[in-house]
C-alpha atoms as a PDB file:
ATOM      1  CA  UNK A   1       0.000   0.000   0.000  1.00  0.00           C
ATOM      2  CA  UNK A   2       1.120   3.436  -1.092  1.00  0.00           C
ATOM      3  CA  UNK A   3       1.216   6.791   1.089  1.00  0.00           C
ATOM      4  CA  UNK A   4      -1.086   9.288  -1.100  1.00  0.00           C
ATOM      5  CA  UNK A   5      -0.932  12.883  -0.953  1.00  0.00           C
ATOM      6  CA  UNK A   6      -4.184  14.382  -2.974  1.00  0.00           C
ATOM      7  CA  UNK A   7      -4.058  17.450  -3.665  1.00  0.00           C
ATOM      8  CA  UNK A   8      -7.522  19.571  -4.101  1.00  0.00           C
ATOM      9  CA  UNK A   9     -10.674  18.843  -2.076  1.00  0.00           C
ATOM     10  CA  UNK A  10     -13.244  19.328  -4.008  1.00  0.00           C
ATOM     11  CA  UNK A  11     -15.940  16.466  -5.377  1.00  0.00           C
ATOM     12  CA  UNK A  12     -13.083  15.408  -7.599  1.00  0.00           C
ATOM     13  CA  UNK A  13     -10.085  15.198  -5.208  1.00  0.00           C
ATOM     14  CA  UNK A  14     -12.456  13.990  -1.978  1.00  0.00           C
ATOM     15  CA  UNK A  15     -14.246  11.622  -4.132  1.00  0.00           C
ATOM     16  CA  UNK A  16     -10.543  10.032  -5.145  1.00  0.00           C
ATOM     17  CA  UNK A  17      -8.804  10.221  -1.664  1.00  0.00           C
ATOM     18  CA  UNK A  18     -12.233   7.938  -0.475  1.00  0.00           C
ATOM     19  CA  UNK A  19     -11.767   5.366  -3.203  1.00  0.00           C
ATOM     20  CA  UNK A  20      -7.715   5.262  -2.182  1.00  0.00           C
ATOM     21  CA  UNK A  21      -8.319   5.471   1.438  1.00  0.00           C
ATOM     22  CA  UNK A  22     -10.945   2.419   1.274  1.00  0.00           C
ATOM     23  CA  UNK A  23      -8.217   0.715  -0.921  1.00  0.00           C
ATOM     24  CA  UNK A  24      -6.090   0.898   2.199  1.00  0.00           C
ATOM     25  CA  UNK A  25      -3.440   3.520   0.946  1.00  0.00           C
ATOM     26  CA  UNK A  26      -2.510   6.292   3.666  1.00  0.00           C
ATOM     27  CA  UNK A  27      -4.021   8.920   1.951  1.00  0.00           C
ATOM     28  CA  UNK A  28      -3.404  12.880   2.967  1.00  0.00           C
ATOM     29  CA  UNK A  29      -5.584  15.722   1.212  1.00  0.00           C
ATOM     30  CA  UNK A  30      -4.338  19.303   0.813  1.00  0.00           C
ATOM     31  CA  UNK A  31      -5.907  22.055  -0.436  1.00  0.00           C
ATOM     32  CA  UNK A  32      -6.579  25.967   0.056  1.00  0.00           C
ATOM     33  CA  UNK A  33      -9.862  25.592   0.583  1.00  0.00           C
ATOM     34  CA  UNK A  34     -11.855  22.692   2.190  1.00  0.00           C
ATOM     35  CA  UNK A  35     -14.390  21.814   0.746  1.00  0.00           C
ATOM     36  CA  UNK A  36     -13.373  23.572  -2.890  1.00  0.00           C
ATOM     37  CA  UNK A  37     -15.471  26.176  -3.801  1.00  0.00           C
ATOM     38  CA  UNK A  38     -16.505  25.281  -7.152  1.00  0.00           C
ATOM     39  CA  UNK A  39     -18.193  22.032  -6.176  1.00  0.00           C
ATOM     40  CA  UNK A  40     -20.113  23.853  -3.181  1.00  0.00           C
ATOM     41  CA  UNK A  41     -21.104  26.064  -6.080  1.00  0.00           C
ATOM     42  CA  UNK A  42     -22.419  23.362  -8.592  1.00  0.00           C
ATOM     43  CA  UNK A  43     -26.261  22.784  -9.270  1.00  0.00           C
ATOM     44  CA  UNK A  44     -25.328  19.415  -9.554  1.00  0.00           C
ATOM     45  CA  UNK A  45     -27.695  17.566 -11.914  1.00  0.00           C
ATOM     46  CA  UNK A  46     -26.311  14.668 -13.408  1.00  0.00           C
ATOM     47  CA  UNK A  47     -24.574  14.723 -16.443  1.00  0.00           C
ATOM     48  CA  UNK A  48     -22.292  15.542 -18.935  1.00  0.00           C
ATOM     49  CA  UNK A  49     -21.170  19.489 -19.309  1.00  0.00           C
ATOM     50  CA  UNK A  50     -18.551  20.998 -21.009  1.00  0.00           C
ATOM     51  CA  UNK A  51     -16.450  17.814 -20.474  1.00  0.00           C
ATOM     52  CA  UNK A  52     -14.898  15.587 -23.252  1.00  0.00           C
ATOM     53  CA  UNK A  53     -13.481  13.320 -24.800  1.00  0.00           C
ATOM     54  CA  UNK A  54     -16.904  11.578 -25.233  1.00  0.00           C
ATOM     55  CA  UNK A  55     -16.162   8.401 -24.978  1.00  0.00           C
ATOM     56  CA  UNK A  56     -14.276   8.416 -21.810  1.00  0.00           C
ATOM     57  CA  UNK A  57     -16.987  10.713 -20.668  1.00  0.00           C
ATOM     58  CA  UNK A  58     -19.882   8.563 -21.452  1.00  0.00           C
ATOM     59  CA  UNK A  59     -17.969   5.588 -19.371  1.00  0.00           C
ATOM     60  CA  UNK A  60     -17.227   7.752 -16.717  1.00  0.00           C
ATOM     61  CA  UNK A  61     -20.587   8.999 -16.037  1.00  0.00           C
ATOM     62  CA  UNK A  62     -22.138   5.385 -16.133  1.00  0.00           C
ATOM     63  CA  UNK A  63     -20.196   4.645 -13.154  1.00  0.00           C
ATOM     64  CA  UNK A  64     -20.826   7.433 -11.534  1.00  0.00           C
ATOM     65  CA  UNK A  65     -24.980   7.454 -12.334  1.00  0.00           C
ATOM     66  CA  UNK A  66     -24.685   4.031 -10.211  1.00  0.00           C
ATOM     67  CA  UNK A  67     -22.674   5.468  -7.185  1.00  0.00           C
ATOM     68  CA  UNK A  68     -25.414   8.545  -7.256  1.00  0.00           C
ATOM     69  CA  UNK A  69     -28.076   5.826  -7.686  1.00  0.00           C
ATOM     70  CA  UNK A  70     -26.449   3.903  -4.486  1.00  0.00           C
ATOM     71  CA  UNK A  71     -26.493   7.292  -2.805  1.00  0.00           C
ATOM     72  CA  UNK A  72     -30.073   8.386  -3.309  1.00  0.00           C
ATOM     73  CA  UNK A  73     -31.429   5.654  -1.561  1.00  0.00           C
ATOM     74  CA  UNK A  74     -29.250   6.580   2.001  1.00  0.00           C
ATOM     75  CA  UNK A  75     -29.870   9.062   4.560  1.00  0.00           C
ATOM     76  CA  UNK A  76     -27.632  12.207   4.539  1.00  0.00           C
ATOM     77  CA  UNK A  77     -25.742  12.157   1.227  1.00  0.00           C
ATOM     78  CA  UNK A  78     -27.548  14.895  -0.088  1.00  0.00           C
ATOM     79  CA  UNK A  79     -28.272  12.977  -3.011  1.00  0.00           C
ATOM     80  CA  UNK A  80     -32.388  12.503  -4.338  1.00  0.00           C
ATOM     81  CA  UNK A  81     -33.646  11.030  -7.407  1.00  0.00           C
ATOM     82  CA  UNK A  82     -35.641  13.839  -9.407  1.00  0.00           C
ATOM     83  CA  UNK A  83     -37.664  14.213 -12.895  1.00  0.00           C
ATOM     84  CA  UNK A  84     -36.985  17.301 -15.247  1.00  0.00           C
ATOM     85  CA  UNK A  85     -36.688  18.469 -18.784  1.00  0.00           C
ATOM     86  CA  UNK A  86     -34.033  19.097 -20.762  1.00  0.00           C
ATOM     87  CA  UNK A  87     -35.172  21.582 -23.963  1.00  0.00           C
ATOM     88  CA  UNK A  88     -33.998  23.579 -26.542  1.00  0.00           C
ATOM     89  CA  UNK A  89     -35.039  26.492 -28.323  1.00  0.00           C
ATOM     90  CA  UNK A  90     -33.936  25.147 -31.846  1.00  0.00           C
ATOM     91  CA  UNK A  91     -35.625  21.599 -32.762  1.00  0.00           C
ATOM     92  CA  UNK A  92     -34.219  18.662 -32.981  1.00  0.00           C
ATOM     93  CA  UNK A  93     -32.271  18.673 -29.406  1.00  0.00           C
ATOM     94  CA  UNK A  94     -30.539  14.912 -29.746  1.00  0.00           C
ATOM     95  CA  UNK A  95     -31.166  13.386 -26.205  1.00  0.00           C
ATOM     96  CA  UNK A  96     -28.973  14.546 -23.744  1.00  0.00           C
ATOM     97  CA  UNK A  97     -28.653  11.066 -21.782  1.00  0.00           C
ATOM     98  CA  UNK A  98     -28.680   8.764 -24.406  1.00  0.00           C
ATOM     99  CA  UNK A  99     -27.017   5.361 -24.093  1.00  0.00           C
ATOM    100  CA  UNK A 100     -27.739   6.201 -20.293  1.00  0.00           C
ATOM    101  CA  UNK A 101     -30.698   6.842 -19.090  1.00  0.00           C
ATOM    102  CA  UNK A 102     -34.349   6.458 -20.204  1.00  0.00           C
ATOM    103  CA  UNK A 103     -35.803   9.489 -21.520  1.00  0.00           C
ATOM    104  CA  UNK A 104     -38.895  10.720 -23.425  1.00  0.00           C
ATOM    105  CA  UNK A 105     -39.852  13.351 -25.905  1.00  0.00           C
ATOM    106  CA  UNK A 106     -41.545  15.858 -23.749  1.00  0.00           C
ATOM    107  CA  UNK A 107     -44.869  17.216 -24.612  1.00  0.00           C
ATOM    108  CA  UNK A 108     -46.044  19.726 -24.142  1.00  0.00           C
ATOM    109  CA  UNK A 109     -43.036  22.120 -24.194  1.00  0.00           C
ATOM    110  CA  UNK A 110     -42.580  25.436 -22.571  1.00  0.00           C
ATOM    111  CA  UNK A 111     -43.446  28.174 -24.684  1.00  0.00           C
ATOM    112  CA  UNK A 112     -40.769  29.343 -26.617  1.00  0.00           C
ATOM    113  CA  UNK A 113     -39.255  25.750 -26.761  1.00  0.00           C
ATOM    114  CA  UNK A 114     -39.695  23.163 -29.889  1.00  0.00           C
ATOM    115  CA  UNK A 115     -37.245  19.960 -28.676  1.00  0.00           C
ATOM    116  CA  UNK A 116     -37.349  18.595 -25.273  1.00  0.00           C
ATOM    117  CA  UNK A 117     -36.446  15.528 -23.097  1.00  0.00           C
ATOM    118  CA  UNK A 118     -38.067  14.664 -20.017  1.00  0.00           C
ATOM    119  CA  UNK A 119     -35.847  12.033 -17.730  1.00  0.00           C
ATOM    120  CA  UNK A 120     -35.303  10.950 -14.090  1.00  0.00           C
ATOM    121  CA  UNK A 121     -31.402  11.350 -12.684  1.00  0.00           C
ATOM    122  CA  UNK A 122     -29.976  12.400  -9.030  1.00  0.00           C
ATOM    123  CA  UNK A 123     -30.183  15.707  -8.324  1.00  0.00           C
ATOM    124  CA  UNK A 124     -27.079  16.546  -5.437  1.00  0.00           C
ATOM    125  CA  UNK A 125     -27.535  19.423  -2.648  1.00  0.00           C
ATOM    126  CA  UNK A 126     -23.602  19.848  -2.840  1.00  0.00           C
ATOM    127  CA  UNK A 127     -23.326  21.236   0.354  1.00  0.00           C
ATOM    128  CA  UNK A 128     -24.716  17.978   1.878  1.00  0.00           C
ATOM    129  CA  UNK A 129     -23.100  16.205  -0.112  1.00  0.00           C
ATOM    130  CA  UNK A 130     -19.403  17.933   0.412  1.00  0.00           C
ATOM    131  CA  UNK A 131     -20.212  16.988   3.961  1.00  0.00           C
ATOM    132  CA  UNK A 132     -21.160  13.332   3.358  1.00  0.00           C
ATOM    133  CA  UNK A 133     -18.160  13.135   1.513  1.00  0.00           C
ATOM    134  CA  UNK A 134     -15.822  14.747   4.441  1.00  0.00           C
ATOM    135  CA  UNK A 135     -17.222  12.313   6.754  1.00  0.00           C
ATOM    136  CA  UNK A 136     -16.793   9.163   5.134  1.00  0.00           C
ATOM    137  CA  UNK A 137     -13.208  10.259   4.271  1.00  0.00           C
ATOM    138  CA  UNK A 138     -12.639  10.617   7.807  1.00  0.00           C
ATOM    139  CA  UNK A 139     -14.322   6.985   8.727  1.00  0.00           C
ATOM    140  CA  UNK A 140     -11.946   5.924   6.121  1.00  0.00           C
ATOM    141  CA  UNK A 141      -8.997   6.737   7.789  1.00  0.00           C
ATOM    142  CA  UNK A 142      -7.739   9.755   5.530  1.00  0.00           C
ATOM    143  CA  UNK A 143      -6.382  12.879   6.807  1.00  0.00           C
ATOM    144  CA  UNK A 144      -7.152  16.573   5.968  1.00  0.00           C
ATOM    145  CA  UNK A 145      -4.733  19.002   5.907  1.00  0.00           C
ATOM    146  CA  UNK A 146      -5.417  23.309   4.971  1.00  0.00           C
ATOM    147  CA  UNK A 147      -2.351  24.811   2.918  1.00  0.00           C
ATOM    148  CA  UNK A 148      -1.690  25.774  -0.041  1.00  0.00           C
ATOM    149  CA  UNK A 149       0.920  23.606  -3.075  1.00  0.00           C
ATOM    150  CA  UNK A 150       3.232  25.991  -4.806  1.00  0.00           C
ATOM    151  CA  UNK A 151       4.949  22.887  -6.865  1.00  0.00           C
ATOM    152  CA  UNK A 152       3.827  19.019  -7.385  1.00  0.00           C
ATOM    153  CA  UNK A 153       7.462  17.692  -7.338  1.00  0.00           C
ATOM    154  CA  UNK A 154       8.815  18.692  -3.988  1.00  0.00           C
ATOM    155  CA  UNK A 155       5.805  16.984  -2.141  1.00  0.00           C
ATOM    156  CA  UNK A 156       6.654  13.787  -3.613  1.00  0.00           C
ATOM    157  CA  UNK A 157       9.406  13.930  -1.240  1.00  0.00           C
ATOM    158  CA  UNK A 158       7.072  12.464   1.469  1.00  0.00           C
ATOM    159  CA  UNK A 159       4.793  10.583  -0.834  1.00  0.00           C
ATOM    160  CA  UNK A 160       4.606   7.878  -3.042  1.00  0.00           C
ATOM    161  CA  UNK A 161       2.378   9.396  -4.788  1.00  0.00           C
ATOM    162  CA  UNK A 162       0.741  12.425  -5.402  1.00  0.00           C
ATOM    163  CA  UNK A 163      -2.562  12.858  -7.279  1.00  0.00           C
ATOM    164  CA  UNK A 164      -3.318  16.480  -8.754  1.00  0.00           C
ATOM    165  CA  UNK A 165      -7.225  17.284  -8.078  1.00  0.00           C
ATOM    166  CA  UNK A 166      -6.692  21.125  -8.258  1.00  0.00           C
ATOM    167  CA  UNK A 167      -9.059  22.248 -10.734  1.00  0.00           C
ATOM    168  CA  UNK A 168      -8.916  25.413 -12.427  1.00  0.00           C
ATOM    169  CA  UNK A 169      -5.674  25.838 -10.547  1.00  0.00           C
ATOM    170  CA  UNK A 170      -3.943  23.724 -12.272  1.00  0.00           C
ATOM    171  CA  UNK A 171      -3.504  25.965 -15.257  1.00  0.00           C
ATOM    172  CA  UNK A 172      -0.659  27.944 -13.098  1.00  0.00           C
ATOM    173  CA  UNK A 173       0.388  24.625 -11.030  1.00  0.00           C
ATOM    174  CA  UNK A 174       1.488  22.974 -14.145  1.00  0.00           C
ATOM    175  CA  UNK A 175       1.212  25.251 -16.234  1.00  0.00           C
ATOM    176  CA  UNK A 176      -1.679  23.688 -18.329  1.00  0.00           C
ATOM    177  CA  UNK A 177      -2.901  26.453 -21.032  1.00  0.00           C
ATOM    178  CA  UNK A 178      -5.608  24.045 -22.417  1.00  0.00           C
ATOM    179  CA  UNK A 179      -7.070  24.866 -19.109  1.00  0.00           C
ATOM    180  CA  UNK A 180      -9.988  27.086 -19.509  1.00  0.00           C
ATOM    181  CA  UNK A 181     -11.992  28.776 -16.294  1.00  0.00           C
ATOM    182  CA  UNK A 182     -15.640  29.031 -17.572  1.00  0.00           C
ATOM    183  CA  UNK A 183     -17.959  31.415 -14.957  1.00  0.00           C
ATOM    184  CA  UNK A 184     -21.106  30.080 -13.947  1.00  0.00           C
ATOM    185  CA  UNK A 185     -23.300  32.188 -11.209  1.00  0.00           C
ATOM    186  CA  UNK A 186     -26.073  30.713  -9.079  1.00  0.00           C
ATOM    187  CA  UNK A 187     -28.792  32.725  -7.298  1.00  0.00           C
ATOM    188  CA  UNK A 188     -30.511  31.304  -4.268  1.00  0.00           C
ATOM    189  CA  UNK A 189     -34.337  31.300  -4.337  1.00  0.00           C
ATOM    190  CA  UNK A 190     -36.999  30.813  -1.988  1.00  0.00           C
ATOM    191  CA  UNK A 191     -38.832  27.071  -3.480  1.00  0.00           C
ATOM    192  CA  UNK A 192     -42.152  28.501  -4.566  1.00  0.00           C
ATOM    193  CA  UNK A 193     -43.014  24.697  -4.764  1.00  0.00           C
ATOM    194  CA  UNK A 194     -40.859  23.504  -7.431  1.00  0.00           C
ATOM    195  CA  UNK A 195     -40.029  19.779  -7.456  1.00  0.00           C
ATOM    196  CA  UNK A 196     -39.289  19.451 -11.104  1.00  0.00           C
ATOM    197  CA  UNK A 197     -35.643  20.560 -12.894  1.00  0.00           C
ATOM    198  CA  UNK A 198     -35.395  22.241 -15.680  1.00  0.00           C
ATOM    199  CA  UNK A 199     -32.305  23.082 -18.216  1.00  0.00           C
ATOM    200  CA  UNK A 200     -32.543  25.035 -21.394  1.00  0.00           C
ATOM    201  CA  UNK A 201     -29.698  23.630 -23.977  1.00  0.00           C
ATOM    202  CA  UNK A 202     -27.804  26.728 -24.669  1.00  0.00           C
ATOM    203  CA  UNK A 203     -28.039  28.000 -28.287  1.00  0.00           C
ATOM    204  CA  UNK A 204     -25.812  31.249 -27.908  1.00  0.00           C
ATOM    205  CA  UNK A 205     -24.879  34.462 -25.556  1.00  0.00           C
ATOM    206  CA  UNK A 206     -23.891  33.576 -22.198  1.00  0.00           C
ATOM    207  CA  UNK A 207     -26.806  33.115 -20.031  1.00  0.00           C
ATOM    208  CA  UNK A 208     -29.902  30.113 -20.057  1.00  0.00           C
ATOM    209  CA  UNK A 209     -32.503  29.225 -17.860  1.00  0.00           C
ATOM    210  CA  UNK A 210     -32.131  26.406 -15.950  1.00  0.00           C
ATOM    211  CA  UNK A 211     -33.453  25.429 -11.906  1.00  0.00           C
ATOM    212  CA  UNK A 212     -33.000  22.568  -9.755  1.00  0.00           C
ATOM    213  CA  UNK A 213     -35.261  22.538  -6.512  1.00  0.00           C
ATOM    214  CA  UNK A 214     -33.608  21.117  -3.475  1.00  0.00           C
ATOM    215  CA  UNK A 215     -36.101  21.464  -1.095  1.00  0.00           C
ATOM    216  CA  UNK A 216     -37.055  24.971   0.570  1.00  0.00           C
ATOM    217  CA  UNK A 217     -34.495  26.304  -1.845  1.00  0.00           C
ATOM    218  CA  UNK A 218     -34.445  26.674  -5.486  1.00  0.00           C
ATOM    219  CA  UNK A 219     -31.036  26.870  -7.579  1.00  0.00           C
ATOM    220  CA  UNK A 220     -31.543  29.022 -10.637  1.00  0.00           C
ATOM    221  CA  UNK A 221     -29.107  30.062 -13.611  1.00  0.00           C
ATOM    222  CA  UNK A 222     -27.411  29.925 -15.214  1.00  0.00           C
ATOM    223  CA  UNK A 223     -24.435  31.423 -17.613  1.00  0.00           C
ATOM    224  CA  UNK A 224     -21.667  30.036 -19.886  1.00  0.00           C
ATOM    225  CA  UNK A 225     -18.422  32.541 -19.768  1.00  0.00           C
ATOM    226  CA  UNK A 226     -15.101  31.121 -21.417  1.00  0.00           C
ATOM    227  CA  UNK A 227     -12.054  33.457 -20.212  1.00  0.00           C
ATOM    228  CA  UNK A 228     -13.494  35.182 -16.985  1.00  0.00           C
ATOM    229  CA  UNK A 229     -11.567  34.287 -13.874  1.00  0.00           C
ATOM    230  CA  UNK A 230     -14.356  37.171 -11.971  1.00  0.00           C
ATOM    231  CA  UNK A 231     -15.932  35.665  -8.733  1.00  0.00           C
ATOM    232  CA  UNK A 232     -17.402  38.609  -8.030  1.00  0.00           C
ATOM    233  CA  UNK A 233     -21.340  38.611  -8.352  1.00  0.00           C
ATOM    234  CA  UNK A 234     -22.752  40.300 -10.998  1.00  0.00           C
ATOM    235  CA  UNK A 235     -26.301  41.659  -9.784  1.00  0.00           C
ATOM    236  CA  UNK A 236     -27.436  42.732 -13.133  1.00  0.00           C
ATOM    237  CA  UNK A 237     -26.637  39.020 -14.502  1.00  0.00           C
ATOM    238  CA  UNK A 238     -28.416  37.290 -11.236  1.00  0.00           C
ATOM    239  CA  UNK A 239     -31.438  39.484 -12.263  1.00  0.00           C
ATOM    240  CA  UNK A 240     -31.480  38.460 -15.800  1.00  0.00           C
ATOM    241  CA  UNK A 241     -31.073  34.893 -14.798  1.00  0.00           C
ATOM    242  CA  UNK A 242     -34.260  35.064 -12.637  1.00  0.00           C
ATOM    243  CA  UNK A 243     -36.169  36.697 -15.266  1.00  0.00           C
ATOM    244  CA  UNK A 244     -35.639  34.313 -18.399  1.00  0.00           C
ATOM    245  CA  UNK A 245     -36.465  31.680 -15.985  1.00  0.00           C
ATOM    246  CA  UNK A 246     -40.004  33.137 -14.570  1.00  0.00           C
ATOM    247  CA  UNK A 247     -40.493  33.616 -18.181  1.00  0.00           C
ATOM    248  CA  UNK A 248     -40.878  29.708 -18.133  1.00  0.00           C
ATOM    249  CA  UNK A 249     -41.628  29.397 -14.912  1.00  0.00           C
ATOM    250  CA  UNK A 250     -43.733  32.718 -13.761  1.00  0.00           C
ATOM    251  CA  UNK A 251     -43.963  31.332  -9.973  1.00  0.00           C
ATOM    252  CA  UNK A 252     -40.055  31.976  -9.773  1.00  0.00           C
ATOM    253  CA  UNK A 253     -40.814  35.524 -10.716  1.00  0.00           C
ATOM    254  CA  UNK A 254     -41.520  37.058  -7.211  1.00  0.00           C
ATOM    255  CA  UNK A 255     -39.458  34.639  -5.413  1.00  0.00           C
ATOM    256  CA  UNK A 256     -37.461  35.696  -2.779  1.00  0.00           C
ATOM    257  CA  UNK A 257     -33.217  35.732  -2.841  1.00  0.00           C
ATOM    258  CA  UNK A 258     -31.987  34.160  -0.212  1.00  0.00           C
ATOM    259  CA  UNK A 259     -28.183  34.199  -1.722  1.00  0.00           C
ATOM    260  CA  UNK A 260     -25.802  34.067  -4.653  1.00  0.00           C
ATOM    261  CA  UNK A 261     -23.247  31.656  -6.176  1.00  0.00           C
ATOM    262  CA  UNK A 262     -19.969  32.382  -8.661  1.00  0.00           C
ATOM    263  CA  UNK A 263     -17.621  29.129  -9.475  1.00  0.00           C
ATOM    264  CA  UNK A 264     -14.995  28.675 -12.198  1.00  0.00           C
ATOM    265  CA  UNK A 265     -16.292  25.283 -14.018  1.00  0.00           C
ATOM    266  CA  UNK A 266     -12.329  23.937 -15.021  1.00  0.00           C
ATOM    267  CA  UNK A 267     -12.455  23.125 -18.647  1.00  0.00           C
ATOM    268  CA  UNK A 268     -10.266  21.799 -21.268  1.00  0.00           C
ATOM    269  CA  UNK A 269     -10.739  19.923 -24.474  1.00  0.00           C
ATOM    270  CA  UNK A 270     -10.038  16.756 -22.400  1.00  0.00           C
ATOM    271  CA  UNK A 271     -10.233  15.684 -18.765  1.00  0.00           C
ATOM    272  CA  UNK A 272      -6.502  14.945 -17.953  1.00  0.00           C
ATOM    273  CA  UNK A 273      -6.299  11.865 -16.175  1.00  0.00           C
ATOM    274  CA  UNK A 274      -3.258   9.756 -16.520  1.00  0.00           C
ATOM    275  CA  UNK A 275       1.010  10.606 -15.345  1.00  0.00           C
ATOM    276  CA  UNK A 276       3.837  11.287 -17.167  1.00  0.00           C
ATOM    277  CA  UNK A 277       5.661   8.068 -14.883  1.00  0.00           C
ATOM    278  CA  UNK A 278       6.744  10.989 -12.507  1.00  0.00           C
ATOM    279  CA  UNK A 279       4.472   9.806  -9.759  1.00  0.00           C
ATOM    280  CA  UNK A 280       2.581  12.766 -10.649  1.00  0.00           C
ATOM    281  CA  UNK A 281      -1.035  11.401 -11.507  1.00  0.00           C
ATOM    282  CA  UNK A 282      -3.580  13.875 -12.766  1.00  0.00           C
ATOM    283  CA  UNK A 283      -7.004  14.873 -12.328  1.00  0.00           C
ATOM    284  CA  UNK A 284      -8.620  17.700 -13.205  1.00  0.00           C
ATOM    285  CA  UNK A 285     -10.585  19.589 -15.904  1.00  0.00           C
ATOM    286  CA  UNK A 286     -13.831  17.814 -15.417  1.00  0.00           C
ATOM    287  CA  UNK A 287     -15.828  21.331 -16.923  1.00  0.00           C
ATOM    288  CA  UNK A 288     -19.700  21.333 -15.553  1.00  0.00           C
ATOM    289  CA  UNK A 289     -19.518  17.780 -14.833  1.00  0.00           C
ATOM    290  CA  UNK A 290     -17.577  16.923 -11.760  1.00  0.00           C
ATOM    291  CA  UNK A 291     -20.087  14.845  -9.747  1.00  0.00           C
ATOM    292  CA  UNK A 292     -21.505  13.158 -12.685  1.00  0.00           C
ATOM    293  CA  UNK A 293     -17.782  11.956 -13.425  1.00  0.00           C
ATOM    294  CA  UNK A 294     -15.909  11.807  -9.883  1.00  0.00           C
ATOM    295  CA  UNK A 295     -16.272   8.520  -8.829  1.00  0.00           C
ATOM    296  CA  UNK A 296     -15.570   7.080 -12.196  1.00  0.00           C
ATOM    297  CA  UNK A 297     -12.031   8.927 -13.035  1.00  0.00           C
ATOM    298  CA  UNK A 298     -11.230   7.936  -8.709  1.00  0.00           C
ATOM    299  CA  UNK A 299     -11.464   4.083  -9.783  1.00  0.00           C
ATOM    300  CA  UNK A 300      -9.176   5.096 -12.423  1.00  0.00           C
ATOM    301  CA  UNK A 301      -6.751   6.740 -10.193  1.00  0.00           C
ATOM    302  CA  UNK A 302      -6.866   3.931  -7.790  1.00  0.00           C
ATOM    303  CA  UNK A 303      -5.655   1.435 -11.112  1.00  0.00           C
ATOM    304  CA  UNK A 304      -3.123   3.729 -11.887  1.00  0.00           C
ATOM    305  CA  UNK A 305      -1.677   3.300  -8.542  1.00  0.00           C
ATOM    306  CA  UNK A 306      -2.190  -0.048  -7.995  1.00  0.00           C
END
């Protein structure tokens, strides 16, 4: 058994450090910020966003539907089954889970809308779930430690092994320039009495409607921005959010904010999973879909190291 230092605690790096730790490797996690900030700031409805190559995505996210499907049925993961449409504004919207998941043509549409799919997947309140996660690290015998990693190489040092789950800052930790930060903001709503998700398929611009109810609270967006490292929230965007969805939705119209939500989804043409034989291995640039693809990329890892 290897000593493991994982580096990055977000749903990527916790979700590997569990599958090495119940492996029965020593496993260590370090990171700036624990739990990352971009998961806690995910809407978290399975699938398969900005993340590639397809593939390797599509196997991926099988595993990890069946993990989420193991999860849904246990208290506190934070993890529900939930029915919701996927549409698009154009027609002909190709099904957005096929090969997965069962889905059907919805009818009727929202107005405004001419292709559609309705399907069942989990749905993940991530800051349940970043808990669950923490905990059953811990019964697992890992280790958490709060710093930050200025190089890779020197902390191999002290490890066997260590495992890159930095996200979007790995495009300065190893200097990875496919490495793209794409903003998404959140706003925080008040559940009218929502129990059904919805995501528009973006078409073009920046911003779509999309919501995901997780009980008293409804999570509503959404926007698509390549090239903006801003966290800061952007009232005038939160507000235009909320109003393209009560356009679909009018109960969400009134609705009132009880907070707001800016992450940098880490995307590159491909996830990079795999080492250069340096002991390095890496894992990162998962784009919108890191707890749809987590727990298949940590089996992965765990091969890798053997």
């Amino acid at each position: 058994m290897a000593e493991v230092l994982v580096v990055g605690a977000g749903v990527i790096g916790l979700t590997t450090a569990i599958r090495l730790a119940e492996a029965g490797h020593t496993v260590t996690v370090r990171a700036g910020e624990i739990p990352g900030r971009t998961s806690l700031a995910a809407a978290a409805v399975w699938g398969r966003h900005l993340a590639g190559p397809e593939e390797k995505v599509r196997e991926w996210s099988r595993r990890g539907l069946a993990v989420l499907l193991e999860e849904a049925e246990a208290e506190g993961t934070g993890v529900r089954l939930a029915t919701g449409v996927a549409a698009s504004r154009q027609p002909g919207l190709a099904n957005p889970v096929a090969d997965t998941v069962e889905a059907e043509p919805c009818d009727p549409l929202p107005e405004g809308f001419q292709s559609g799919w309705r399907y069942t997947v989990p749905v993940v309140n991530m800051l349940s779930y970043m808990d669950y996660l923490l905990r059953r690290f811990h019964r697992a015998g890992g280790v958490i430690e709060q710093g930050m990693v200025d190089t890779l190489e020197d902390l191999l040092k002290t490890s066997d092994a260590v495992v890159n789950c930095t996200g979007i800052d790995a495009a300065h930790l190893v200097d990875d320039t496919e490495l793209v930060p794409v903003r998404g903001q959140l706003v925080l709503l008040r559940n009218p009495g929502l129990t059904e998700f919805f995501i528009e398929v973006p078409t073009a611009g920046s911003t779509f409607a999309f919501w995901v109810p997780h009980g008293t609270i409804v999570v509503v967006g959404g926007q698509v921005l390549p090239g903006s490292h801003d966290l800061e929230v952007d009232l005038d965007v939160a507000q235009a959010m909320v109003a393209l969805c009560a356009e679909i939705e009018p109960r969400l119209a009134d609705a009132e904010v009880v907070g707001h939500q800016v992450a940098l989804r880490p995307a590159r043409p491909e996830v990079r999973l795999g080492t250069n034989g340096d002991g390095v291995i890496h894992n990162y640039g998962h784009g919108g879909a890191g707890v749809s693809l987590a727990w298949g990329c940590a089996d992965e890892v765990v091969r890798l190291i053997g």
